[in-house]
PDB file of N, CA and C in Angstrom:
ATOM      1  N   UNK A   1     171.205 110.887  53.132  1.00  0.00           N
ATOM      2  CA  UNK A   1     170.530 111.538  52.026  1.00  0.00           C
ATOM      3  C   UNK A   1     171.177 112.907  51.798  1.00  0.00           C
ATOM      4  N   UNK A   2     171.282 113.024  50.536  1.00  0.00           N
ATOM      5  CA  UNK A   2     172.175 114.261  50.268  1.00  0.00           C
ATOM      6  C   UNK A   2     171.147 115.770  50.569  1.00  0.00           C
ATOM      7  N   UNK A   3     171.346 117.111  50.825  1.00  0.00           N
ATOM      8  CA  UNK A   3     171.120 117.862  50.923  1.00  0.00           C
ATOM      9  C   UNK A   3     170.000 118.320  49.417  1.00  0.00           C
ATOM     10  N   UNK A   4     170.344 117.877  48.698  1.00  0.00           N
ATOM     11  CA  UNK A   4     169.702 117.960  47.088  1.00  0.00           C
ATOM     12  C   UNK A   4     168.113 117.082  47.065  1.00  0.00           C
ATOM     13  N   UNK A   5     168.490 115.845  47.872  1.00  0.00           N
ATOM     14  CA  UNK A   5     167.508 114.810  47.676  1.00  0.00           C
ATOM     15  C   UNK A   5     166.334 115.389  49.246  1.00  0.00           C
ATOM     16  N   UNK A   6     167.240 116.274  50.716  1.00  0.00           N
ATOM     17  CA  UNK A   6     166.244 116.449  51.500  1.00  0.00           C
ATOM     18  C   UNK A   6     165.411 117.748  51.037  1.00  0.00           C
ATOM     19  N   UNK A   7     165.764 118.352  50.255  1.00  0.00           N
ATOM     20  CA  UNK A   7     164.826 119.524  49.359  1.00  0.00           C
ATOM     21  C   UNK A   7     163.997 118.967  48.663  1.00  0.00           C
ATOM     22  N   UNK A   8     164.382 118.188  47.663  1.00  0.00           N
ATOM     23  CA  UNK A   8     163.098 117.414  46.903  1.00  0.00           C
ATOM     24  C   UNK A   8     162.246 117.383  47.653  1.00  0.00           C
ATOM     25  N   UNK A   9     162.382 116.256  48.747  1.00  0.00           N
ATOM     26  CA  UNK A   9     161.208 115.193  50.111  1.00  0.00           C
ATOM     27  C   UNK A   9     160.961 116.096  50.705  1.00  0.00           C
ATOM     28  N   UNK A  10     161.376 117.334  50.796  1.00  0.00           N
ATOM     29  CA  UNK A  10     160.338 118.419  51.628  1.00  0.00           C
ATOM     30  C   UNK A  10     159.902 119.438  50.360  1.00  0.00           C
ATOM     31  N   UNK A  11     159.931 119.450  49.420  1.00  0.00           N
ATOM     32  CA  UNK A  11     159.337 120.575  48.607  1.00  0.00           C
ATOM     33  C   UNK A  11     158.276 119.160  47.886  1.00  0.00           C
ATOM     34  N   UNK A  12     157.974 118.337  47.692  1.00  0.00           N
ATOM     35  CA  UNK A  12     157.027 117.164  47.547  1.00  0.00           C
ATOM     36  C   UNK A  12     155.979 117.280  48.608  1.00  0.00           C
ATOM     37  N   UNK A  13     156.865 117.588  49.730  1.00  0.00           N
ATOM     38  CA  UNK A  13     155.772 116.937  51.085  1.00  0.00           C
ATOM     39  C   UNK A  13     155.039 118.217  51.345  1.00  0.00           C
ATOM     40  N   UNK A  14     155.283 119.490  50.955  1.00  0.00           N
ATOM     41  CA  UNK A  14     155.020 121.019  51.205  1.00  0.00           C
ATOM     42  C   UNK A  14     153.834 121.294  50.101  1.00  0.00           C
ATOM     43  N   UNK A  15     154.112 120.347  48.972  1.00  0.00           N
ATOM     44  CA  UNK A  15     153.042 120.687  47.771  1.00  0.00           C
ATOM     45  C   UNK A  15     152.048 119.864  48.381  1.00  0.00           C
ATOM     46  N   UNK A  16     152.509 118.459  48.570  1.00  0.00           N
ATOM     47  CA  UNK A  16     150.716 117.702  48.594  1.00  0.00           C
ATOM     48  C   UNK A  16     150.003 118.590  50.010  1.00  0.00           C
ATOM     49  N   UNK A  17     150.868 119.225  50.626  1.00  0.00           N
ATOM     50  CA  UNK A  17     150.041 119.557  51.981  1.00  0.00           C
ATOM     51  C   UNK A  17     149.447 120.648  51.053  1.00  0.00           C
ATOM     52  N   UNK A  18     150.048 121.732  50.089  1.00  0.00           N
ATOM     53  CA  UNK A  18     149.413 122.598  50.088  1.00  0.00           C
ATOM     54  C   UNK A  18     147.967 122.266  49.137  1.00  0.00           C
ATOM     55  N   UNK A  19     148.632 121.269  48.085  1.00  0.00           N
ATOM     56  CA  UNK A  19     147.125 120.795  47.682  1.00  0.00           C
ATOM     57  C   UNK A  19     145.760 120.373  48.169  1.00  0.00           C
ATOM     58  N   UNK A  20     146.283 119.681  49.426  1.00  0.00           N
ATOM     59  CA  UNK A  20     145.381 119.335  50.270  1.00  0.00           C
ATOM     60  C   UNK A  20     144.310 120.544  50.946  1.00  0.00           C
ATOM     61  N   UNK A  21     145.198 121.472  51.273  1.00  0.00           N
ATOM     62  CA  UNK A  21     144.386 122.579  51.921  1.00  0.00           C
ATOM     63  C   UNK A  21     143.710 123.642  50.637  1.00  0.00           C
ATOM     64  N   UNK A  22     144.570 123.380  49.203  1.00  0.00           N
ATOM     65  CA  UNK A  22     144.047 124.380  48.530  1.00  0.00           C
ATOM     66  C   UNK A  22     142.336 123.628  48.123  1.00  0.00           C
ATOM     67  N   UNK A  23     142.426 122.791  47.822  1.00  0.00           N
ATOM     68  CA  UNK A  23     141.339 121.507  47.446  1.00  0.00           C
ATOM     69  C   UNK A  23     140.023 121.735  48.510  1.00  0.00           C
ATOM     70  N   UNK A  24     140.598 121.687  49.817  1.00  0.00           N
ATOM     71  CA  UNK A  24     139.500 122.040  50.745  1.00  0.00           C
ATOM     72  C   UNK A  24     138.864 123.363  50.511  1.00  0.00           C
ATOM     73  N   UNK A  25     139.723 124.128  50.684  1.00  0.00           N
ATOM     74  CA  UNK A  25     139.464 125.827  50.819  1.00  0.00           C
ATOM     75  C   UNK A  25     138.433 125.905  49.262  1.00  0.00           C
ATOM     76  N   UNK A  26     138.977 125.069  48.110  1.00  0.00           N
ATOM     77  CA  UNK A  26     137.854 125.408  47.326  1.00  0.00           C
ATOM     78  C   UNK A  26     136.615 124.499  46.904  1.00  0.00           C
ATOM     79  N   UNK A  27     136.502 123.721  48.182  1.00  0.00           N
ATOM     80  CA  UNK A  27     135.278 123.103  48.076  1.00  0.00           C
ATOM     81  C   UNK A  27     134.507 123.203  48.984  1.00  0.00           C
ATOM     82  N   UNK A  28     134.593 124.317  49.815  1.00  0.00           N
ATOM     83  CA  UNK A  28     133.967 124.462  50.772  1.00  0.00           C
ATOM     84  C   UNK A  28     132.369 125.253  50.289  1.00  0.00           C
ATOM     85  N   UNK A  29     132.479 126.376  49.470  1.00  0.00           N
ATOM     86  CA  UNK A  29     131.314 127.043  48.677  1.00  0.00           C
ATOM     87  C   UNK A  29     130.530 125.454  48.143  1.00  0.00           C
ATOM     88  N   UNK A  30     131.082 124.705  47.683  1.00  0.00           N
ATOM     89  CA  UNK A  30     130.107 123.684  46.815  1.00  0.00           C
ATOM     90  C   UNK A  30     129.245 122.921  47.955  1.00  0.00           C
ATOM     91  N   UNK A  31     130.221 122.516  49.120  1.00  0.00           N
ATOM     92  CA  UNK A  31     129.655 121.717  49.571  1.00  0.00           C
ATOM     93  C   UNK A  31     128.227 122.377  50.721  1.00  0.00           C
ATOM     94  N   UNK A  32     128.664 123.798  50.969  1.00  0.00           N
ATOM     95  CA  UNK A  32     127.578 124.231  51.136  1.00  0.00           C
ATOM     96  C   UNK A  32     126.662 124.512  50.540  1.00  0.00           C
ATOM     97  N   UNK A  33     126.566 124.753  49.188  1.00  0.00           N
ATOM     98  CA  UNK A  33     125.549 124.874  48.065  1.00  0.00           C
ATOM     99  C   UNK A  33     124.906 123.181  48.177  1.00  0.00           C
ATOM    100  N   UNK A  34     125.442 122.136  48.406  1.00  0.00           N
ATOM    101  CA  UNK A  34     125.137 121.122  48.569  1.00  0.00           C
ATOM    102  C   UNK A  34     124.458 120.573  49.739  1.00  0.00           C
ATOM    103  N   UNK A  35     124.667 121.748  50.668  1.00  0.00           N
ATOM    104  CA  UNK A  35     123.830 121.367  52.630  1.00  0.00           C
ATOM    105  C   UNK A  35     124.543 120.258  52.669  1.00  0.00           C
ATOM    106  N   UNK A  36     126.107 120.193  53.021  1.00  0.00           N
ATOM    107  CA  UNK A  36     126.898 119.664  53.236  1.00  0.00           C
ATOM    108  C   UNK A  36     127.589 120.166  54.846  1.00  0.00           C
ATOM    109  N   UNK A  37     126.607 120.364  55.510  1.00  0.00           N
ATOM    110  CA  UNK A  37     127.690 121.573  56.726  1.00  0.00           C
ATOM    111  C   UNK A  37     128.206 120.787  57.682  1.00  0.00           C
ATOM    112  N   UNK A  38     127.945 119.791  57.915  1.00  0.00           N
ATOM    113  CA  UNK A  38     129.186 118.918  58.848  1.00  0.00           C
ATOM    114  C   UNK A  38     130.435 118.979  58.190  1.00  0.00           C
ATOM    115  N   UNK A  39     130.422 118.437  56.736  1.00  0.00           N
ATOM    116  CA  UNK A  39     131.975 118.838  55.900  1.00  0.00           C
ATOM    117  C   UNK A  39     132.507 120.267  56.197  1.00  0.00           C
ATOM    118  N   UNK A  40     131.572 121.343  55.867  1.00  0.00           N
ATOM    119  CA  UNK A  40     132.110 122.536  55.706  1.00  0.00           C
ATOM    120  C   UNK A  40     132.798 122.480  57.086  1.00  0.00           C
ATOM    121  N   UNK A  41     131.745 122.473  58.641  1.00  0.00           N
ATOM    122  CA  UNK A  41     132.527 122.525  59.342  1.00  0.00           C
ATOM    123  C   UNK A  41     133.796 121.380  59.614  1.00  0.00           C
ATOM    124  N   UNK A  42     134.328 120.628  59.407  1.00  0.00           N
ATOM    125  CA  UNK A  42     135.387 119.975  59.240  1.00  0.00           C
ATOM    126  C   UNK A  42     136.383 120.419  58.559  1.00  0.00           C
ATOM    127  N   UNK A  43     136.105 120.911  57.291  1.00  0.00           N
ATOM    128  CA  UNK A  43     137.262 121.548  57.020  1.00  0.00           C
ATOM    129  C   UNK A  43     137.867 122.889  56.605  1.00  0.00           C
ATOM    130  N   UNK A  44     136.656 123.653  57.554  1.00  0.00           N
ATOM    131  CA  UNK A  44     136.791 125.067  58.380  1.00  0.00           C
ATOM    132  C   UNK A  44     137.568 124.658  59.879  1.00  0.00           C
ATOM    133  N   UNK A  45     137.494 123.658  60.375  1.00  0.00           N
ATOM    134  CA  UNK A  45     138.435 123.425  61.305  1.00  0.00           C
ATOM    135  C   UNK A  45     139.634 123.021  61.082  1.00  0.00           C
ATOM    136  N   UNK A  46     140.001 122.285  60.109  1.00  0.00           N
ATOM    137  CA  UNK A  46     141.188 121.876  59.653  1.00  0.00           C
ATOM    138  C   UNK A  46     141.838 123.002  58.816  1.00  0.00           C
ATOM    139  N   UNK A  47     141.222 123.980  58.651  1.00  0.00           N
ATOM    140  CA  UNK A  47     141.921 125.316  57.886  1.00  0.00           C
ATOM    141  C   UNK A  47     142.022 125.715  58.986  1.00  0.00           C
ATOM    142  N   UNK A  48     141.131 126.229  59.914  1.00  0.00           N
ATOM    143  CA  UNK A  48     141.911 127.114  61.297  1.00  0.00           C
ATOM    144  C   UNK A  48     142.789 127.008  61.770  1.00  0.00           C
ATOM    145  N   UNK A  49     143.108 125.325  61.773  1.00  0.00           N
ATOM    146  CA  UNK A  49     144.127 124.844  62.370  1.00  0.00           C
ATOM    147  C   UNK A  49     145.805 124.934  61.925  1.00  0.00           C
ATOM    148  N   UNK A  50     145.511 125.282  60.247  1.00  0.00           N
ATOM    149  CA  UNK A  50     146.345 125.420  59.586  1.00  0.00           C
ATOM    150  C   UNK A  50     147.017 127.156  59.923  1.00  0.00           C
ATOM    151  N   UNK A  51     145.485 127.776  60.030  1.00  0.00           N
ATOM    152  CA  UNK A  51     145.988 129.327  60.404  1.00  0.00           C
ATOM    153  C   UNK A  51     146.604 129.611  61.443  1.00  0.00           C
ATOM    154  N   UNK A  52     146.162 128.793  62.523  1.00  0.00           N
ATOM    155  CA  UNK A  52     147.110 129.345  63.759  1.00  0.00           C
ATOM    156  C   UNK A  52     148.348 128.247  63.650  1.00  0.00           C
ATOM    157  N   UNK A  53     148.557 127.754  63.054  1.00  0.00           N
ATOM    158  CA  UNK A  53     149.696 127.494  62.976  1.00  0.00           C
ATOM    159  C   UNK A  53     150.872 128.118  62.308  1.00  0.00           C
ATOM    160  N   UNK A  54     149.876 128.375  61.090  1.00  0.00           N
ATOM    161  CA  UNK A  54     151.054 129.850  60.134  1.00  0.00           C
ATOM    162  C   UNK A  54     151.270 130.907  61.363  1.00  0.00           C
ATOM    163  N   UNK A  55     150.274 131.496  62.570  1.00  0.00           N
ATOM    164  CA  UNK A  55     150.519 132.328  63.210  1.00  0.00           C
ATOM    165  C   UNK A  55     151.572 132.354  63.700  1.00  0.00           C
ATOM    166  N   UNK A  56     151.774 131.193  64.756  1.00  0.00           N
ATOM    167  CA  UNK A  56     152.495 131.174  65.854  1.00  0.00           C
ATOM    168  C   UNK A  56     153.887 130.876  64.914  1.00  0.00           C
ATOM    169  N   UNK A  57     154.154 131.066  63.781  1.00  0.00           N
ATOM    170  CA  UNK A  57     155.049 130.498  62.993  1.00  0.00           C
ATOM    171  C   UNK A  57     155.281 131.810  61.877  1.00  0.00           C
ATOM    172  N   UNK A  58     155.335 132.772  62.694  1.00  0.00           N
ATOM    173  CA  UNK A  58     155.187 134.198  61.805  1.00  0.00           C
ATOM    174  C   UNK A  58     155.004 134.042  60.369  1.00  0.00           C
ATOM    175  N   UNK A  59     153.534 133.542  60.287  1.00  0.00           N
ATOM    176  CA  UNK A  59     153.062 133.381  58.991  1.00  0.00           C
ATOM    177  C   UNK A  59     153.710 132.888  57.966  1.00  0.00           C
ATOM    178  N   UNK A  60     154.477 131.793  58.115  1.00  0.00           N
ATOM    179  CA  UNK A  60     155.128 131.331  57.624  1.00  0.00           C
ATOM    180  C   UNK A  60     155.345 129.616  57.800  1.00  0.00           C
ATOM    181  N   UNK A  61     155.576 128.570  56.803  1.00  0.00           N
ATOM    182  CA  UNK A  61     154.822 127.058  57.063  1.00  0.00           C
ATOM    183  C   UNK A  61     155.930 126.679  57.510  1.00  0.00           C
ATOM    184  N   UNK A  62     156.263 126.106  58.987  1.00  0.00           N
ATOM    185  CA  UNK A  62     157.217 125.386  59.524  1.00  0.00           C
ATOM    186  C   UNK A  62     157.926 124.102  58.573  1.00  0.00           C
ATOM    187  N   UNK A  63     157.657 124.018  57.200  1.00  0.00           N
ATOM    188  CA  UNK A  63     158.415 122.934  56.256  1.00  0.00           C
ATOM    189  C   UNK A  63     159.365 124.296  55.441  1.00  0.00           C
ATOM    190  N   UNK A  64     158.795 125.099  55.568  1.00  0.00           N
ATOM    191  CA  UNK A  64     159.683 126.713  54.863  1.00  0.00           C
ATOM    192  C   UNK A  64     160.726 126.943  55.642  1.00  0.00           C
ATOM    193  N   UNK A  65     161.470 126.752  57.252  1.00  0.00           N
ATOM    194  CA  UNK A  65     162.677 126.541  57.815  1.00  0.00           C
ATOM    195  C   UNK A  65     163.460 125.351  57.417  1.00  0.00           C
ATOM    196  N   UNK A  66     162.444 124.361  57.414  1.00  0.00           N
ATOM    197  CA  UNK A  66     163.794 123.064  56.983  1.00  0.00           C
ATOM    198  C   UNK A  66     163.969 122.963  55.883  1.00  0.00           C
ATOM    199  N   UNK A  67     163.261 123.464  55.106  1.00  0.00           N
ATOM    200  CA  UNK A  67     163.710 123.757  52.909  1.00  0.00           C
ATOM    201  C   UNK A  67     164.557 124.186  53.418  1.00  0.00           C
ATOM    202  N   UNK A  68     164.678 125.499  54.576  1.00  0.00           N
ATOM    203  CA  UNK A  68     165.539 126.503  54.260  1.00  0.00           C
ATOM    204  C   UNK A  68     167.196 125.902  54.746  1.00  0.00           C
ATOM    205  N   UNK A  69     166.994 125.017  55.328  1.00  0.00           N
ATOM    206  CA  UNK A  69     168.278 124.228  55.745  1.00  0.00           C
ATOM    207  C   UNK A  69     169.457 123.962  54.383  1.00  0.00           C
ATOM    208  N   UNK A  70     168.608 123.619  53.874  1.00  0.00           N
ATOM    209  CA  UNK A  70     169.156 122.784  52.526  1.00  0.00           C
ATOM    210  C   UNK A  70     169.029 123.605  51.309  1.00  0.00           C
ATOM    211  N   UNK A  71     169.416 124.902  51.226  1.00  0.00           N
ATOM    212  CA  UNK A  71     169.555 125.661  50.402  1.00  0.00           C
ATOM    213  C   UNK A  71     169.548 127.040  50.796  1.00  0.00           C
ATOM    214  N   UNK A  72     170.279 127.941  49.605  1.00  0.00           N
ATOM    215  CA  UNK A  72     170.527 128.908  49.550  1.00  0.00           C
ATOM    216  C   UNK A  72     169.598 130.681  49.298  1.00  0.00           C
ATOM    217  N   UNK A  73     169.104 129.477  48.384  1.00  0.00           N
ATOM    218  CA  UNK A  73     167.631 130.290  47.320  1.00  0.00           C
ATOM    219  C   UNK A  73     166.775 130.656  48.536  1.00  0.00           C
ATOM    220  N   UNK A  74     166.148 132.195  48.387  1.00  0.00           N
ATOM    221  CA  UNK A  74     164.972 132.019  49.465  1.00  0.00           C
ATOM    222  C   UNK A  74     164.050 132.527  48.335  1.00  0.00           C
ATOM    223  N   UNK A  75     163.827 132.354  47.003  1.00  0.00           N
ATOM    224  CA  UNK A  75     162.611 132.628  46.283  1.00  0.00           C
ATOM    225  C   UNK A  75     161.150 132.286  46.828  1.00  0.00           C
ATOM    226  N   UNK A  76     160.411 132.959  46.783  1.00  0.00           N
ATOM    227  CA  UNK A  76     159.098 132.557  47.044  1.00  0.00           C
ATOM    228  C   UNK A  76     158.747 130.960  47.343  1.00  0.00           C
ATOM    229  N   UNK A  77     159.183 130.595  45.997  1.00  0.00           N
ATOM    230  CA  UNK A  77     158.724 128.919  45.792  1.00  0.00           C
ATOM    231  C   UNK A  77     160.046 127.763  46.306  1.00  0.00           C
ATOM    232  N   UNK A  78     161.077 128.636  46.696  1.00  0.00           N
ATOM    233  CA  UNK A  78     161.789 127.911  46.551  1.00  0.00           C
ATOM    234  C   UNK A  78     161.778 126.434  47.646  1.00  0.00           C
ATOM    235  N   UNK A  79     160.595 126.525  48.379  1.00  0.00           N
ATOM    236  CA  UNK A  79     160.346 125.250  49.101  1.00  0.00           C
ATOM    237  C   UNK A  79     159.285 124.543  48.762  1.00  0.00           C
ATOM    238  N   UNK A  80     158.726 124.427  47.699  1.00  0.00           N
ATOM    239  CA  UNK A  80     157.277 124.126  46.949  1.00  0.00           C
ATOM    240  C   UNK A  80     157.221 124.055  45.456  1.00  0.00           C
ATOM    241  N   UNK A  81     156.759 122.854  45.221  1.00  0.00           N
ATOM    242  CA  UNK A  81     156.556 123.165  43.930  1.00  0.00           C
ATOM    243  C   UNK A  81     155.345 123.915  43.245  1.00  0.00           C
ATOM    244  N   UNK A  82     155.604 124.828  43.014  1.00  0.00           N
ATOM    245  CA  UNK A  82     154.014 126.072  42.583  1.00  0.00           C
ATOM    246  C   UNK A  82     155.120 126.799  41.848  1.00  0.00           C
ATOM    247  N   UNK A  83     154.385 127.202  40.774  1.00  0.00           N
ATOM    248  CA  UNK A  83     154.797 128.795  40.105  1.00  0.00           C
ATOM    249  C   UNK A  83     155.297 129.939  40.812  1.00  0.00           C
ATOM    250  N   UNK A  84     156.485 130.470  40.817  1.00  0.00           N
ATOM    251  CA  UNK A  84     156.855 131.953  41.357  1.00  0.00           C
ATOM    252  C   UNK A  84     155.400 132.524  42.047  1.00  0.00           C
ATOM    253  N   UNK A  85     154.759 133.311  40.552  1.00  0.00           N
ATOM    254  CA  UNK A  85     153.302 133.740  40.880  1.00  0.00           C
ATOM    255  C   UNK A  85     152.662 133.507  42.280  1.00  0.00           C
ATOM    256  N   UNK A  86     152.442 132.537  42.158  1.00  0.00           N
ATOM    257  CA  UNK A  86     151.188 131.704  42.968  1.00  0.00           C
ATOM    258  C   UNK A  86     152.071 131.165  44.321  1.00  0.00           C
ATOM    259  N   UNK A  87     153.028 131.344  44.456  1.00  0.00           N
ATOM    260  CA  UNK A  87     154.087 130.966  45.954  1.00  0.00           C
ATOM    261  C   UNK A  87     154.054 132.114  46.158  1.00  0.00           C
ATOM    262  N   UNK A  88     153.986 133.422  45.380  1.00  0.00           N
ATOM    263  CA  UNK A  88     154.440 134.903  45.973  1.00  0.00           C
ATOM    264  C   UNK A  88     152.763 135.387  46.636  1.00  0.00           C
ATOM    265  N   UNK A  89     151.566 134.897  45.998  1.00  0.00           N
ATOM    266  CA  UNK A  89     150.122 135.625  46.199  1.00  0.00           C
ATOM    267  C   UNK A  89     149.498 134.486  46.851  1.00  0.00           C
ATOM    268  N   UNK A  90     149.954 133.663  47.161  1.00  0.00           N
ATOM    269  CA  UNK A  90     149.327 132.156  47.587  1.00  0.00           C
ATOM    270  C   UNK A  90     148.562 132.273  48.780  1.00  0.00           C
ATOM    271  N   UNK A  91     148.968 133.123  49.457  1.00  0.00           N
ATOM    272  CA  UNK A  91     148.229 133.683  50.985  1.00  0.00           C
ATOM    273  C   UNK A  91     147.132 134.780  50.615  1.00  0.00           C
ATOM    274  N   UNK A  92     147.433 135.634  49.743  1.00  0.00           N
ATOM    275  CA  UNK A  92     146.397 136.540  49.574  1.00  0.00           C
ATOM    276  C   UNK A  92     145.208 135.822  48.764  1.00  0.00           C
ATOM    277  N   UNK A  93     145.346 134.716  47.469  1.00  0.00           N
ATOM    278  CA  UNK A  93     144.696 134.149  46.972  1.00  0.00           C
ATOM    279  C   UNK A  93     143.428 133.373  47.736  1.00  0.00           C
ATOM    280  N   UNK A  94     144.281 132.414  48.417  1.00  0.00           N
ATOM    281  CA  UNK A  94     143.389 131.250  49.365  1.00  0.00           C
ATOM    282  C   UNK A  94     142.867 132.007  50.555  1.00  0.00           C
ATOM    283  N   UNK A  95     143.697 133.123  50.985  1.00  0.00           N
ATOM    284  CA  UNK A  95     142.510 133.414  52.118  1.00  0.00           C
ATOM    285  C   UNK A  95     141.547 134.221  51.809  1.00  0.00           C
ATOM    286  N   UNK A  96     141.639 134.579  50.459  1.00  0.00           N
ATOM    287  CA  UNK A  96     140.288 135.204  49.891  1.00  0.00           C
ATOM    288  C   UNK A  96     139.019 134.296  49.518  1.00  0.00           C
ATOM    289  N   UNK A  97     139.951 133.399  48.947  1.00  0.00           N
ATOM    290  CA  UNK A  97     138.626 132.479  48.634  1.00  0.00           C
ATOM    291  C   UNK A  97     137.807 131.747  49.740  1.00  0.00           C
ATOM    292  N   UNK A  98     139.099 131.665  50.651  1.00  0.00           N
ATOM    293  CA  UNK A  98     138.874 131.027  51.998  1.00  0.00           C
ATOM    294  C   UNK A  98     137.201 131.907  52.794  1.00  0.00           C
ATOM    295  N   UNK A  99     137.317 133.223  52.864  1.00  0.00           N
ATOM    296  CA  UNK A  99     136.634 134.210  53.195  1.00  0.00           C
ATOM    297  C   UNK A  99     135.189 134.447  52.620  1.00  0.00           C
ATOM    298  N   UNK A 100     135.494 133.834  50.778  1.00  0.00           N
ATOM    299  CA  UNK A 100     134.610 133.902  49.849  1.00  0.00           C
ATOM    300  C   UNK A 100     134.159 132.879  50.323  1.00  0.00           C
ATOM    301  N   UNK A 101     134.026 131.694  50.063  1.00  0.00           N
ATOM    302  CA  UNK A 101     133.475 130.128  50.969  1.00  0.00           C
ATOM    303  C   UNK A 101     132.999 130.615  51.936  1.00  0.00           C
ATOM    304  N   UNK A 102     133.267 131.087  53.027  1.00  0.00           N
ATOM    305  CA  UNK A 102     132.552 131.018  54.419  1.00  0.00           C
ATOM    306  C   UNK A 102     131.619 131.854  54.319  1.00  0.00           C
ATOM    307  N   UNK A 103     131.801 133.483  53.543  1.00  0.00           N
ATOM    308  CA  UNK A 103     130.144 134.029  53.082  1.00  0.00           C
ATOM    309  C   UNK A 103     129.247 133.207  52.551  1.00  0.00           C
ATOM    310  N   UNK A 104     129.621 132.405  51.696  1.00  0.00           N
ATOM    311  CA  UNK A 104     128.850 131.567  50.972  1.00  0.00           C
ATOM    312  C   UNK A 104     127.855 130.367  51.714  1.00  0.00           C
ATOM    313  N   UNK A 105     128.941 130.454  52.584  1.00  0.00           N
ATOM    314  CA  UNK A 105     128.380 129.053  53.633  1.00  0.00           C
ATOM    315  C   UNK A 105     127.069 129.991  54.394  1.00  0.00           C
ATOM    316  N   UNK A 106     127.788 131.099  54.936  1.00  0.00           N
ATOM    317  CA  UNK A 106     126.679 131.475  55.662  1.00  0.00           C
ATOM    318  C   UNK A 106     125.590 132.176  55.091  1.00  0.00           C
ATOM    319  N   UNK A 107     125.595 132.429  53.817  1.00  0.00           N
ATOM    320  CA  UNK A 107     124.268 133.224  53.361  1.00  0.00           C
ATOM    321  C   UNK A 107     123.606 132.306  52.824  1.00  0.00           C
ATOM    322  N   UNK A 108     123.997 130.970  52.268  1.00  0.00           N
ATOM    323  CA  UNK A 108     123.173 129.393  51.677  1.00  0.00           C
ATOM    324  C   UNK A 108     122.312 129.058  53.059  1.00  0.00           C
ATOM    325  N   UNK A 109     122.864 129.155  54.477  1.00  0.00           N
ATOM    326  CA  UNK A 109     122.865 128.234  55.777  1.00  0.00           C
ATOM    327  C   UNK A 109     121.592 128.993  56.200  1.00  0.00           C
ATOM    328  N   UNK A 110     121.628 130.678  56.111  1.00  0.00           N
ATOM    329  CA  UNK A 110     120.723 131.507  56.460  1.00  0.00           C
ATOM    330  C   UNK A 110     119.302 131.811  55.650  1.00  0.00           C
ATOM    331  N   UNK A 111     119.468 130.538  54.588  1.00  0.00           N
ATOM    332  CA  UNK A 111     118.485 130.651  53.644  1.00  0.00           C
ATOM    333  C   UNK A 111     118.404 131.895  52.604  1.00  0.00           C
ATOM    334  N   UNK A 112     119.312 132.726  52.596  1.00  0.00           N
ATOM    335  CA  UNK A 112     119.552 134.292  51.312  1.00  0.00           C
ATOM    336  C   UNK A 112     119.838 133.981  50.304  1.00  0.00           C
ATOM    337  N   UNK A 113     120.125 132.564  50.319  1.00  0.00           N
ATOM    338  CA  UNK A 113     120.598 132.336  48.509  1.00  0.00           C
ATOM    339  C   UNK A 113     120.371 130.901  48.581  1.00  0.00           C
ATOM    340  N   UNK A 114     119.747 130.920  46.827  1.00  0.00           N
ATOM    341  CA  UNK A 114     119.730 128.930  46.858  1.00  0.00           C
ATOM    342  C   UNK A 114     118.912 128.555  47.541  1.00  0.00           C
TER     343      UNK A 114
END
């Protein structure tokens, strides 16, 4: 497989992951508005898991070294398909909302709202 085609299959495989986690991270507020908290906690664990992994990976997604194999570009996005924008704030974005969800969880859970 050419160098052209292993960028594609990892900037494909880098988006659905990130969809996957962006999808969670913003359904976590609903599903607690819903007294959904076995979900919430499920995929408050499957985000943690995601965080210490960016950790130990100086904040940075271990599919972002092997893009980096196969090209030159180190743009923001250049291992993902997302907008410049949103590859450059993508961490500040989701872990806000990420943060926003889990207040949410816990002031619905504590009976303060809803």
């Amino acid at each position: 497989m050419s160098a052209t085609n292993q960028l594609v299959t990892i900037k494909a495989v880098h988006t659905v992951i990130w969809a996957i986690f962006a999808t969670a991270i913003l359904a976590i507020p609903f599903l607690a508005w819903a007294d959904m908290y076995r979900h919430v906690i499920w995929i408050t664990s499957f985000i943690m898991l995601e965080i210490i992994i960016l950790a130990v990976n100086r904040w940075q997604c271990p599919l972002t070294g092997i893009a980096a194999r196969y090209t030159d570009d180190r743009r923001d996005n250049f291992d993902i398909y997302l907008p410049l924008w949103l590859a450059r704030h993508n961490k500040l974005i989701f872990g806000s909302l990420f943060v926003i969800g889990q207040a949410i969880v816990i002031l619905k859970w504590r009976g303060w709202v809803g």
